[in-house]
N, C-alpha and C. Protein backbone atom coordinates (compact mmCIF):
# COMPACT_ATOMS: atom_id res chain seq x y z
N UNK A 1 -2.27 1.65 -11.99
CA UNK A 1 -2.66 2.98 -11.64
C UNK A 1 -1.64 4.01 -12.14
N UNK A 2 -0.25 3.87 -12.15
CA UNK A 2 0.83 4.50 -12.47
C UNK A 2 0.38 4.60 -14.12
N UNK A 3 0.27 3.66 -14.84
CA UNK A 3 0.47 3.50 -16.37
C UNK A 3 -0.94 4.72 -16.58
N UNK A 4 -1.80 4.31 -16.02
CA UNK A 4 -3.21 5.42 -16.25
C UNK A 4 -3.07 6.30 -15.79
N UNK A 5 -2.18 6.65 -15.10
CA UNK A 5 -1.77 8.44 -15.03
C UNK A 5 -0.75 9.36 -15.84
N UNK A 6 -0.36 8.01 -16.10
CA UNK A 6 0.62 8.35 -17.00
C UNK A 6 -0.19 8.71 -18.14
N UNK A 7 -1.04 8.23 -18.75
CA UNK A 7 -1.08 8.41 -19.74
C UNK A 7 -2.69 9.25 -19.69
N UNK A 8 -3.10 9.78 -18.91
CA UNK A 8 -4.07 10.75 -18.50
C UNK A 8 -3.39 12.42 -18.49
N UNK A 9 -1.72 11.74 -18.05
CA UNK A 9 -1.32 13.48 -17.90
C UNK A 9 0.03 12.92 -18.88
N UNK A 10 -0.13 13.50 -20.50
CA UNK A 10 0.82 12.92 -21.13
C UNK A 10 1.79 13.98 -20.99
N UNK A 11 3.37 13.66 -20.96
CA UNK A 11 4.47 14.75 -21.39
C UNK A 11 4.36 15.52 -19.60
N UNK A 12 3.89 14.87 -18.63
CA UNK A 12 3.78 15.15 -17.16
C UNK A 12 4.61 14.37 -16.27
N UNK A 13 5.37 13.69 -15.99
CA UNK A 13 6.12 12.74 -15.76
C UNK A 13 6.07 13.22 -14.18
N UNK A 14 6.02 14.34 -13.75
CA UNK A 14 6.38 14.67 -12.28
C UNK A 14 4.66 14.08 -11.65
N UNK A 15 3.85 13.87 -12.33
CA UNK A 15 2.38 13.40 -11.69
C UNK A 15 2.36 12.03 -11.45
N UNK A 16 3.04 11.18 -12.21
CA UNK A 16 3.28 10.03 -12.33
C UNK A 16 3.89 9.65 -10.42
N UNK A 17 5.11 10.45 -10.69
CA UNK A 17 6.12 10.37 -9.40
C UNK A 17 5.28 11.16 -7.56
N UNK A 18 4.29 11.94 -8.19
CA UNK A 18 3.38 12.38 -6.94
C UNK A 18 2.81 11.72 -6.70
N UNK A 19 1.93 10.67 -7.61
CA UNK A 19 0.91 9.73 -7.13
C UNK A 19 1.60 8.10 -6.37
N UNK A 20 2.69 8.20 -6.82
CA UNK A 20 3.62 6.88 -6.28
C UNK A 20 3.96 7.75 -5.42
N UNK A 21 4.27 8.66 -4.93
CA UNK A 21 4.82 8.99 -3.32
C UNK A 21 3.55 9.58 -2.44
N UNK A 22 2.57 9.20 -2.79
CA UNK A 22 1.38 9.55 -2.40
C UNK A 22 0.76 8.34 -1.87
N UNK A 23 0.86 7.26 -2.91
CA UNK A 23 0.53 6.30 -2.26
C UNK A 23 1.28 5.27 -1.04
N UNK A 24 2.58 5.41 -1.46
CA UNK A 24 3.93 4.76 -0.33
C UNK A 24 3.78 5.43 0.86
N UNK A 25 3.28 7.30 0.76
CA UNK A 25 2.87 7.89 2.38
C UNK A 25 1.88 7.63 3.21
N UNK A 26 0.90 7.31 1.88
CA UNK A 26 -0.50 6.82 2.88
C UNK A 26 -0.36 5.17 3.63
N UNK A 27 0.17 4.38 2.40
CA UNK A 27 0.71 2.99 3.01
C UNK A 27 1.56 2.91 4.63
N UNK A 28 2.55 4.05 4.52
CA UNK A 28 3.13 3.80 5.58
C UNK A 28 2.62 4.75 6.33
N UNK A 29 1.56 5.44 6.58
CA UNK A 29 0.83 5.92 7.72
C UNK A 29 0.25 4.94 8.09
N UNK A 30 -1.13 4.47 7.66
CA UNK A 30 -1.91 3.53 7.69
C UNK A 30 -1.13 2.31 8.79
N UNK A 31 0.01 1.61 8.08
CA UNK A 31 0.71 1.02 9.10
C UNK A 31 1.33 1.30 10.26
N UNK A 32 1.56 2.46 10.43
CA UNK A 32 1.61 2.84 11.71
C UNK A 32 0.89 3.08 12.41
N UNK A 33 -0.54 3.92 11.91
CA UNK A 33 -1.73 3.76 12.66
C UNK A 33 -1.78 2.02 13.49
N UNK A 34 -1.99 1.07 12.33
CA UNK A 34 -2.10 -0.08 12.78
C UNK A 34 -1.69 -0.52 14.08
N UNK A 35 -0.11 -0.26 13.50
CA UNK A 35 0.90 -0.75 14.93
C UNK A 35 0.87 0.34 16.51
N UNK A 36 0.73 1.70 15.91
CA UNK A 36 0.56 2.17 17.02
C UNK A 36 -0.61 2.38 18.04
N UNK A 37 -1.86 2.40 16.85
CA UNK A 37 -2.90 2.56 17.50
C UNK A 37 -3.82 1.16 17.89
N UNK A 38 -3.19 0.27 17.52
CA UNK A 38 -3.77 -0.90 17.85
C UNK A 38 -5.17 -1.17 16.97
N UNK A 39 -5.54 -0.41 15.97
CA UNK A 39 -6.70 -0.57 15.39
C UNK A 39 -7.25 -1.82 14.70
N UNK A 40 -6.12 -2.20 14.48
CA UNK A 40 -6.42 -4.03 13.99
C UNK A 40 -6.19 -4.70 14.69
N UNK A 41 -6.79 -6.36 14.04
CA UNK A 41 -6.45 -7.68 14.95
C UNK A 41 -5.50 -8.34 14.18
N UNK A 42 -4.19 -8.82 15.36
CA UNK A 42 -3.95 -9.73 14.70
C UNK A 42 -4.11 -11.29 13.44
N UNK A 43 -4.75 -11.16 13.90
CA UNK A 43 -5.72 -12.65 13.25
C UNK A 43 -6.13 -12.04 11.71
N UNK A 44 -6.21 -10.89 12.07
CA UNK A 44 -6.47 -10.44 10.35
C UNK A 44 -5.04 -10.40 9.55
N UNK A 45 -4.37 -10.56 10.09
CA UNK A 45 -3.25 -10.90 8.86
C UNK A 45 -2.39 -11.83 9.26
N UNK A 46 -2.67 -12.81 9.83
CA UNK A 46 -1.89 -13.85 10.02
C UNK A 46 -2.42 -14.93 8.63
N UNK A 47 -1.06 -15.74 8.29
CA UNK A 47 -1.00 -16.12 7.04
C UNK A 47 -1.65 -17.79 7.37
N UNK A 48 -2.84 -18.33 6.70
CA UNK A 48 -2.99 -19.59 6.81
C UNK A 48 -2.33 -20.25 6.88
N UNK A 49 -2.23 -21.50 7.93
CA UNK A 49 -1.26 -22.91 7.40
C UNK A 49 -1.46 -23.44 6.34
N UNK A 50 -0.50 -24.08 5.95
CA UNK A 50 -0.57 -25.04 4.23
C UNK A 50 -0.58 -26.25 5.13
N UNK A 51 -1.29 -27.20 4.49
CA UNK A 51 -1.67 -28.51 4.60
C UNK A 51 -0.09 -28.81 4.05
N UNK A 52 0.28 -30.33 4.83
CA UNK A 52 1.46 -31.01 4.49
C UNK A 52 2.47 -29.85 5.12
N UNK A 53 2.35 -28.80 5.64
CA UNK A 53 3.78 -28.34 6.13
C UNK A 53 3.26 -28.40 7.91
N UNK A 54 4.49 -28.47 8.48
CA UNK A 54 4.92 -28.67 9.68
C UNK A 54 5.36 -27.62 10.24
């Protein structure tokens, strides 16, 4: 997504750096929603067991 903006807004370099801190703000809202608002289930991101581990 970075490389295709990049090269959508050529000789723009500061659009590049808005859309990566755009996306890291929404990421870490979103997770806080999660954790604070309880909107998910656990079980949705708990990681499968592997066969053969203990």
């Amino acid at each position: 997504m970075l490389v295709a903006t990049a090269v959508a807004f050529p000789g723009q370099p500061m659009m590049v750096v808005a859309r990566f801190t755009a996306s890291v703000l929404t990421s870490v809202a979103m997770g806080w929603l999660w954790l604070r608002m309880r909107i998910g289930r656990p079980e949705w991101i708990r990681l499968p067991r592997r066969a053969g581990l203990r």
